[in-house]
C-alpha atoms as a PDB file:
ATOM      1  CA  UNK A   1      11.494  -3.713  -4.139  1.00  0.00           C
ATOM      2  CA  UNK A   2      12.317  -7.023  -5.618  1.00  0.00           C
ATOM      3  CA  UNK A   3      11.345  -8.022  -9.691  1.00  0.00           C
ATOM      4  CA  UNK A   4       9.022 -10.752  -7.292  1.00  0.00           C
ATOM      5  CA  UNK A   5       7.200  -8.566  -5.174  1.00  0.00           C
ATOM      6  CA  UNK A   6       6.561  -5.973  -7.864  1.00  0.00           C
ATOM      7  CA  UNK A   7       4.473  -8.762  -9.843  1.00  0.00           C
ATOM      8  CA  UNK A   8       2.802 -10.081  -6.805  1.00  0.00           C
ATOM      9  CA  UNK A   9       1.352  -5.870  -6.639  1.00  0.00           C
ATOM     10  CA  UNK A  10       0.961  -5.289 -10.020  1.00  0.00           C
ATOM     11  CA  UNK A  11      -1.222  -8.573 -10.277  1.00  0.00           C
ATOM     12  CA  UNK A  12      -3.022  -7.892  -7.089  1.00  0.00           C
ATOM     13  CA  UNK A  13      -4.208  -4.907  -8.701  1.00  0.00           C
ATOM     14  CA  UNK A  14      -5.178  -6.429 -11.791  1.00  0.00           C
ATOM     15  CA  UNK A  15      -7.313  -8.790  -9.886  1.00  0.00           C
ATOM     16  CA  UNK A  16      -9.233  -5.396  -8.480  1.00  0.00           C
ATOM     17  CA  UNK A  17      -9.517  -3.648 -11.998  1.00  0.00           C
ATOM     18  CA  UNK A  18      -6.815  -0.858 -10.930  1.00  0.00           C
ATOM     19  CA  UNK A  19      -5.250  -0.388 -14.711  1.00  0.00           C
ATOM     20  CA  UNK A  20      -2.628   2.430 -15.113  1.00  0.00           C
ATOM     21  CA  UNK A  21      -5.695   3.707 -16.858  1.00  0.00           C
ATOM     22  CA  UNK A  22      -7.836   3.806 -14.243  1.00  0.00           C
ATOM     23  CA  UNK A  23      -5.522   5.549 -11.933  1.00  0.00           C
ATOM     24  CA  UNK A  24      -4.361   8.102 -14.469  1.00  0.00           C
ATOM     25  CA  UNK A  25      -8.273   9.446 -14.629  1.00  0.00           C
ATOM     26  CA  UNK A  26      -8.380   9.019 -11.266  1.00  0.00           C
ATOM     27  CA  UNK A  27      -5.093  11.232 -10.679  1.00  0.00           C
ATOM     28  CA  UNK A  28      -6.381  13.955 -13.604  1.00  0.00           C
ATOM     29  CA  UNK A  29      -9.812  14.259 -11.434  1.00  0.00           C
ATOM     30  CA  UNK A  30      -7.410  15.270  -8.514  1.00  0.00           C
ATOM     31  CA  UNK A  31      -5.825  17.547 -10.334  1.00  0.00           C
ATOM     32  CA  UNK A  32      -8.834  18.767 -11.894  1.00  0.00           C
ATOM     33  CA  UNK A  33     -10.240  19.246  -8.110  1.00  0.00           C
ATOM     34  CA  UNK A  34      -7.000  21.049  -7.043  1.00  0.00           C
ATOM     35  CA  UNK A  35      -6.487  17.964  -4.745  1.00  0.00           C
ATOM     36  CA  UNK A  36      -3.067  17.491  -3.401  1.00  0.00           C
ATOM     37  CA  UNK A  37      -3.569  13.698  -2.788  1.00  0.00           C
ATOM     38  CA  UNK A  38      -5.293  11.064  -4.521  1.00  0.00           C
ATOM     39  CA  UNK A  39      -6.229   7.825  -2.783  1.00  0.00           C
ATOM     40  CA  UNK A  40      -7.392   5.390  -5.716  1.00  0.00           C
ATOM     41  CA  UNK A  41      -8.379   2.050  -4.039  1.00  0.00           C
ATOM     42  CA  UNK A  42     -10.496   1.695  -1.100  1.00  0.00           C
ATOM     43  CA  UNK A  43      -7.793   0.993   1.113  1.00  0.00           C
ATOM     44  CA  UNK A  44      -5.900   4.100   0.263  1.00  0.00           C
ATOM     45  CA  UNK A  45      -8.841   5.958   1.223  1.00  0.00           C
ATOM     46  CA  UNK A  46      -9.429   4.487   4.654  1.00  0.00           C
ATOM     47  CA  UNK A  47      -5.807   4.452   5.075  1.00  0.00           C
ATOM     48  CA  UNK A  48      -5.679   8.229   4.139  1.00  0.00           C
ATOM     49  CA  UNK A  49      -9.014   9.121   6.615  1.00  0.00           C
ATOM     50  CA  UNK A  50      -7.314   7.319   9.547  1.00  0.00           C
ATOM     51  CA  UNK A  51      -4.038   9.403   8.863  1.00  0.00           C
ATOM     52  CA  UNK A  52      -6.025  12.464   9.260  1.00  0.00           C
ATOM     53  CA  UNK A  53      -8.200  11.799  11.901  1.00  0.00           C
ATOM     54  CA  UNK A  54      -5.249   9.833  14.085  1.00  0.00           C
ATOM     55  CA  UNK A  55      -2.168   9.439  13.234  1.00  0.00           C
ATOM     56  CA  UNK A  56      -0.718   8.269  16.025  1.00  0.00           C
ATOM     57  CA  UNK A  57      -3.140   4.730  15.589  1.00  0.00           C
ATOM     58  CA  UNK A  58      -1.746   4.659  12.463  1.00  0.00           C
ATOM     59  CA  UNK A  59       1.807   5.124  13.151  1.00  0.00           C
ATOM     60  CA  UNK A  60       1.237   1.979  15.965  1.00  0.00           C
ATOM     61  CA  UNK A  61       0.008   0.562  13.315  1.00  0.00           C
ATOM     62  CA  UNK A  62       2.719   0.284  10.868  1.00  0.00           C
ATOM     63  CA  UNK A  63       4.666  -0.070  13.754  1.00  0.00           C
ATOM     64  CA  UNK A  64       3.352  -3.369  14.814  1.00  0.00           C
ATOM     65  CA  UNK A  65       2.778  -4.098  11.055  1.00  0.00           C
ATOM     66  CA  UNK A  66       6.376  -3.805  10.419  1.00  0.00           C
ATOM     67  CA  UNK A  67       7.694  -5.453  13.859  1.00  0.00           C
ATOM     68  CA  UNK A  68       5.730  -8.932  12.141  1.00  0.00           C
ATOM     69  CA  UNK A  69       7.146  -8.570   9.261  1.00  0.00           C
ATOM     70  CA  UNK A  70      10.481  -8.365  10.916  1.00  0.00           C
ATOM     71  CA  UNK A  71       9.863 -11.224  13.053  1.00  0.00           C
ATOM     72  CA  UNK A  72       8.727 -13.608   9.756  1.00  0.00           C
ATOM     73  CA  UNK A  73      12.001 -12.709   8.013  1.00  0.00           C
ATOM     74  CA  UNK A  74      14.289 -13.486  10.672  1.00  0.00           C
ATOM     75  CA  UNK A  75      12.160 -16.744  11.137  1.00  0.00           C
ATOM     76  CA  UNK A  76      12.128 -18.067   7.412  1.00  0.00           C
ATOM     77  CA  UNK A  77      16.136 -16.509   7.286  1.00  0.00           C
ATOM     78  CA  UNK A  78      17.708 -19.689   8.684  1.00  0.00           C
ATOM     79  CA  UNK A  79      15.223 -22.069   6.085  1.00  0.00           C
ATOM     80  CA  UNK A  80      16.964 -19.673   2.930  1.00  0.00           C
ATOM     81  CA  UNK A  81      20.570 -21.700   4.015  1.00  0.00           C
ATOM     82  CA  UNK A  82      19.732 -24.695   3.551  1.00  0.00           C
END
């Protein structure tokens, strides 16, 4: 991960109130609960429910996720030469 795209996450958490302290207590109440994983944020949580109850949906879905991402790098590659 780039020095840019760490920022851009750390300050997107920021913006949602997800402090290192946050996440530690959120981590220790895991631990606490004998839980092996820990979604913080809402999106980790949905993200972690659709894992269980189908990953294959999910696995299209980074799939697809990752085949766009693909596609808008080798789009915006030829701009970086210029």
């Amino acid at each position: 991960m780039n020095e840019e795209a760490r920022k851009q996450m750390v300050a997107f958490y920021q913006r949602r109130n997800y402090t290192p302290d946050r996440v530690a207590e959120n981590i220790l109440k895991a631990i606490h609960r004998n839980r092996a994983v820990a979604p913080i944020s809402p999106e980790a949580w949905v993200l972690y429910i659709l894992k269980r109850l189908s990953p294959g949906l999910l696995a299209w879905i980074n799939r697809t996720m990752e085949e766009q991402g693909r596609k808008r790098v080798e789009r915006a590659a030829p701009q970086i030469g210029r």
